[in-house]
Protein backbone atom coordinates (compact mmCIF):
# COMPACT_ATOMS: atom_id res chain seq x y z
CA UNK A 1 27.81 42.91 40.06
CA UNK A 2 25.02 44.15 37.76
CA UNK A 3 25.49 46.91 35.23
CA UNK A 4 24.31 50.24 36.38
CA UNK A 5 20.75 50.83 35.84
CA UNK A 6 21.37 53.30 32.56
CA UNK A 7 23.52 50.57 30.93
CA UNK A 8 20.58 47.90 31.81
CA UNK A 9 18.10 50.08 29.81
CA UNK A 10 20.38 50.75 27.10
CA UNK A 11 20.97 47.12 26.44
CA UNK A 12 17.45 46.34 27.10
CA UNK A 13 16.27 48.49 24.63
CA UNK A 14 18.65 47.49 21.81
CA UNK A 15 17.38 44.22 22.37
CA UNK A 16 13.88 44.44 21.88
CA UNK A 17 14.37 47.16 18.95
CA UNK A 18 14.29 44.68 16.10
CA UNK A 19 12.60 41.64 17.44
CA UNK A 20 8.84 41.37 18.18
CA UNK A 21 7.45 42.23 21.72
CA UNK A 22 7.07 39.06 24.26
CA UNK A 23 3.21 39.49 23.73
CA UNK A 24 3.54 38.65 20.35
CA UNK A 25 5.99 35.46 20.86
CA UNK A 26 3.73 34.39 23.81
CA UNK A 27 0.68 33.69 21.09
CA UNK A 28 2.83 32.53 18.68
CA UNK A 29 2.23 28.87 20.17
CA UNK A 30 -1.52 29.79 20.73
CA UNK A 31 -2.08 26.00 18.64
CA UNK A 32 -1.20 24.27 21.13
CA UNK A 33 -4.41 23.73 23.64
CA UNK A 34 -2.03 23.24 26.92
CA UNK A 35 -1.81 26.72 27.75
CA UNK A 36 1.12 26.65 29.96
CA UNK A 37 2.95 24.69 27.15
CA UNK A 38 2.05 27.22 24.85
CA UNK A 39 3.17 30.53 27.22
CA UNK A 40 6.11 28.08 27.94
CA UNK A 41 7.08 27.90 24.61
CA UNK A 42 6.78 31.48 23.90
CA UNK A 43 9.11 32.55 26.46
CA UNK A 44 11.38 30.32 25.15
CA UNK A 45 11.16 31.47 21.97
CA UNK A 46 11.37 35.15 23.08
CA UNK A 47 14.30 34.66 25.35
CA UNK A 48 16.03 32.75 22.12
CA UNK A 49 15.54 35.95 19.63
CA UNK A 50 16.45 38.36 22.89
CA UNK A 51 19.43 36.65 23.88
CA UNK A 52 20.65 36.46 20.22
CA UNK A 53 19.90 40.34 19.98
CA UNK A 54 22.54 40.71 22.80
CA UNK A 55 25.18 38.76 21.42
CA UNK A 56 24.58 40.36 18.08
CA UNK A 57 24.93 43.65 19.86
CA UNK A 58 28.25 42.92 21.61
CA UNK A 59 29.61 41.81 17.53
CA UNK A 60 30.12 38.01 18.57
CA UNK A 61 32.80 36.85 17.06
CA UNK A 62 35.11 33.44 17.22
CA UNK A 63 34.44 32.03 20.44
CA UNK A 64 31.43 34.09 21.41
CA UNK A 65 30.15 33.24 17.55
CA UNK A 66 30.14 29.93 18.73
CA UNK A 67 28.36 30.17 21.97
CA UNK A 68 25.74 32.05 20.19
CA UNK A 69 24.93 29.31 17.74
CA UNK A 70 25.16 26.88 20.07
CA UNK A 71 22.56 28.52 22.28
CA UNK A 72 19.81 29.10 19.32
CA UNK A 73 20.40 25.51 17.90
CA UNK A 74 19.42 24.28 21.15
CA UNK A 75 16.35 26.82 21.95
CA UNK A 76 14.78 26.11 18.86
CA UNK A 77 15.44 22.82 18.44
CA UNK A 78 13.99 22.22 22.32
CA UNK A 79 10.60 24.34 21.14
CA UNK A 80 9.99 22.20 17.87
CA UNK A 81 10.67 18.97 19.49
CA UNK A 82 7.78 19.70 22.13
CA UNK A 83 5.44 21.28 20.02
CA UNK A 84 5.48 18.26 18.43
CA UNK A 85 5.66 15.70 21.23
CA UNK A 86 2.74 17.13 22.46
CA UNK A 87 0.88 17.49 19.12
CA UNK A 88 1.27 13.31 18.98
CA UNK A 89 1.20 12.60 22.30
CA UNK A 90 -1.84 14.38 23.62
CA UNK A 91 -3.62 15.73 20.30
CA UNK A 92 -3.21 12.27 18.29
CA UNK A 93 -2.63 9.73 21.55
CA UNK A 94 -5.12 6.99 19.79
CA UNK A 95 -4.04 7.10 16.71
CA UNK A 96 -2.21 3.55 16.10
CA UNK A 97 0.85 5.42 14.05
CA UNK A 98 1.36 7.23 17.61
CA UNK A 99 0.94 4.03 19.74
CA UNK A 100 3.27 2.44 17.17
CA UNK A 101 5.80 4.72 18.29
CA UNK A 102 5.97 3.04 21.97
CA UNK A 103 5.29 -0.39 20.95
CA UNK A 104 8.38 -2.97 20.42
CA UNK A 105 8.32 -6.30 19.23
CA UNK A 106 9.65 -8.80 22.58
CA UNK A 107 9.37 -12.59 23.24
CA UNK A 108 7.77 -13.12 26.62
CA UNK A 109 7.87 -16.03 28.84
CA UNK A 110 5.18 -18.53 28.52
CA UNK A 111 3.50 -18.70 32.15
CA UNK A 112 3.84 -22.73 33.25
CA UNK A 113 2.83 -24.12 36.45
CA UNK A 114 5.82 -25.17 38.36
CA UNK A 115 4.36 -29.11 38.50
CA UNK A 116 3.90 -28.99 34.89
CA UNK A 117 7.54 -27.15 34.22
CA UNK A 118 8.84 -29.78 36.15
CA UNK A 119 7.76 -32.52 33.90
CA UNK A 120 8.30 -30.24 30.66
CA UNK A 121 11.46 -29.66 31.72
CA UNK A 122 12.92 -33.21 30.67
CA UNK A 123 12.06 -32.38 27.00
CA UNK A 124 12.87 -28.72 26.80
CA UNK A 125 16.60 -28.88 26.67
CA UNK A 126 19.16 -28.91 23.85
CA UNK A 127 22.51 -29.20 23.29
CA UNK A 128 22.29 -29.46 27.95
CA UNK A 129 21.13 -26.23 27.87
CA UNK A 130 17.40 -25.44 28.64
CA UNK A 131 14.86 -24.03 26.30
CA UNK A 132 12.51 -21.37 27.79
CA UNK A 133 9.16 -21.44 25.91
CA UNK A 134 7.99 -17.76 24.94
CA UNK A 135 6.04 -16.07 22.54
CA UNK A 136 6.30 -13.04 20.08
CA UNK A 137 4.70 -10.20 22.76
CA UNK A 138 4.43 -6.72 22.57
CA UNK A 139 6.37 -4.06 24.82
CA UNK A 140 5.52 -0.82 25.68
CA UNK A 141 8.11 1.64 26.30
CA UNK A 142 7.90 5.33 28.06
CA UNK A 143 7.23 8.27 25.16
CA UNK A 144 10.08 10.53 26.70
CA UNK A 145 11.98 7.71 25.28
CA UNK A 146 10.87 7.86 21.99
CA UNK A 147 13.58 9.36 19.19
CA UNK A 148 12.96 12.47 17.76
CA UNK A 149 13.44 11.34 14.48
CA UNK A 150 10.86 9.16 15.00
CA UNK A 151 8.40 11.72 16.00
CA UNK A 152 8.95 13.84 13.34
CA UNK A 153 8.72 10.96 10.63
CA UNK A 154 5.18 10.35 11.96
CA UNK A 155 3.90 13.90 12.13
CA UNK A 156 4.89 14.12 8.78
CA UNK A 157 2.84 10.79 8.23
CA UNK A 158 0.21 12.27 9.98
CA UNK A 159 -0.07 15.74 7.92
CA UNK A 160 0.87 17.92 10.54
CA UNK A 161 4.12 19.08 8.97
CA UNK A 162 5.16 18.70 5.31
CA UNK A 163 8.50 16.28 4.26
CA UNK A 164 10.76 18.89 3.54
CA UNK A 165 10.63 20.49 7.22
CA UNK A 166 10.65 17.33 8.85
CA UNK A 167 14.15 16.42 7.33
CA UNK A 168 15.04 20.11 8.72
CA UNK A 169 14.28 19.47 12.12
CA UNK A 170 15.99 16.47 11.92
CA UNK A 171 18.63 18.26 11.08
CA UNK A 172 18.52 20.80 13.91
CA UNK A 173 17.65 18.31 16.45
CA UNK A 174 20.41 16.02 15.79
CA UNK A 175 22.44 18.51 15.66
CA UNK A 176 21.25 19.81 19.29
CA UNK A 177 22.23 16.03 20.19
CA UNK A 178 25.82 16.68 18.91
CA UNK A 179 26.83 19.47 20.11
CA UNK A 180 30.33 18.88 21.96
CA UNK A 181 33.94 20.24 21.65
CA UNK A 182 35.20 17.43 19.39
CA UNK A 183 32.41 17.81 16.57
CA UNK A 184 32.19 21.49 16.59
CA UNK A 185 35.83 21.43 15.92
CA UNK A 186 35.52 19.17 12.95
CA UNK A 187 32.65 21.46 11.75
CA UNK A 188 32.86 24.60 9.70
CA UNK A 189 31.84 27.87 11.34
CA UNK A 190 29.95 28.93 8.53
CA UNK A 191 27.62 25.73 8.57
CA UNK A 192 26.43 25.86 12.20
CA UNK A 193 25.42 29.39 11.65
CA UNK A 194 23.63 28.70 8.67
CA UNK A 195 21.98 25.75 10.74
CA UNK A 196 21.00 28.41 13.40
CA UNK A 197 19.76 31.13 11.15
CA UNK A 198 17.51 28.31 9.48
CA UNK A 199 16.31 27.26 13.16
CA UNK A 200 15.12 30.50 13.53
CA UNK A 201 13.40 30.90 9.83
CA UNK A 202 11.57 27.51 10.30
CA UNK A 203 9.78 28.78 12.67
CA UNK A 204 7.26 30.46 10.80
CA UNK A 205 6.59 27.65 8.74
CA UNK A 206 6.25 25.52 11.25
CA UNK A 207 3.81 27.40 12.64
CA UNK A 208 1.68 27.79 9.45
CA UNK A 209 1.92 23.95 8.77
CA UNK A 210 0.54 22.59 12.52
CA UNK A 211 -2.53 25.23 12.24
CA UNK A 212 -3.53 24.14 8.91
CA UNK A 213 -3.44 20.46 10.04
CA UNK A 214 -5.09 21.52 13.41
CA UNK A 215 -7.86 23.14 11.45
CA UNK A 216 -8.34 20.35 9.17
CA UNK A 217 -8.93 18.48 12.17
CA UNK A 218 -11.28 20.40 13.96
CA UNK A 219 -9.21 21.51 16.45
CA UNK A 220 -9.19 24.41 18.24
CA UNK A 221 -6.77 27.61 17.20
């Protein structure tokens, strides 16, 4: 049952006192040249400040405390990590340091004729077991599948965001990765809300970082 329509606006309003409108967070990702990425990424980033307004506003505490670090760690570490996926993967998609990220060294199978295998096949063998001939190939793997880490450790390569907040997003996104009963019990209180309060501050910077590197590129902001 919803609240009563007084209670709605009262809440509402408390809410959006002390953060910026949704205008304002919807251009904050106006860098990014996929527009429904970027209005994507504003909501998200709106609906992260709003919904920590609300549980400031009810005094979270303990429990509660806890969901509402949980939930910013993993809004803003969500935004960063696709702000940047798409800053390599669509902005910088020839560069070799991004095709380096899908590439793997693999040993491939050398294609024989079967009549020729046949024959080859009496000298191939050791110790009565058979030896395959390959060679040292390249393989290609999906980008989803690429670690964040990763990522991050070649934007920074790249210029588009400077050392010191690429170990920070590290840190937030791994910590978005851990997130479970057993670890948040063997974590202090007082460091995950530090970690979330810094999720939130990096955001700015991040921000100023990718449009100086955009602009230095040419690109559009």
């Amino acid at each position: 049952m919803a609240f009563a329509e007084d209670i709605k606006k009262s809440v509402d309003e408390y809410a959006r006192k002390h953060i910026a409108d949704a205008e304002w967070h919807k251009n904050f990702f106006d860098f990014i040249d996929d527009q429904k990425l970027a209005l994507r990424l504003g909501e998200e980033f709106f609906a992260a400040r709003y919904i920590y307004k609300l549980l400031e506003g009810l005094g979270a505490d303990d429990w509660l405390l806890r969901a509402q670090i949980r939930l910013q760690i993993l809004s803003y570490a969500s935004i960063y990590e696709a702000a940047l996926h798409h800053l390599l993967f669509v902005n910088k998609s020839d560069d070799p340091q991004v095709i380096a990220l899908t590439e793997f060294s693999m040993r491939k199978q050398v294609s024989i004729p079967a009549a020729k295998l046949d024959i080859l096949k009496k000298h191939l063998e050791h110790d009565g077991k058979a030896i395959i001939p390959t060679y040292e190939g390249v393989g290609k793997t999906d980008e989803s599948k690429v670690r964040f880490d990763r990522k991050a450790e070649c934007a920074c390569s790249l210029g588009i965001i400077e050392p010191w907040l690429k170990y920070e997003l590290v840190e937030f996104y791994d910590a978005r990765n851990s997130i479970h009963i057993h670890a948040e019990i063997r974590k202090s209180l007082s460091y995950e809300l530090d970690l979330s309060k810094r999720a939130y501050l990096r955001m700015q910077p991040f921000r100023e970082q990718v449009v100086n590197w955009s602009q230095s590129q040419g690109l559009v902001v």
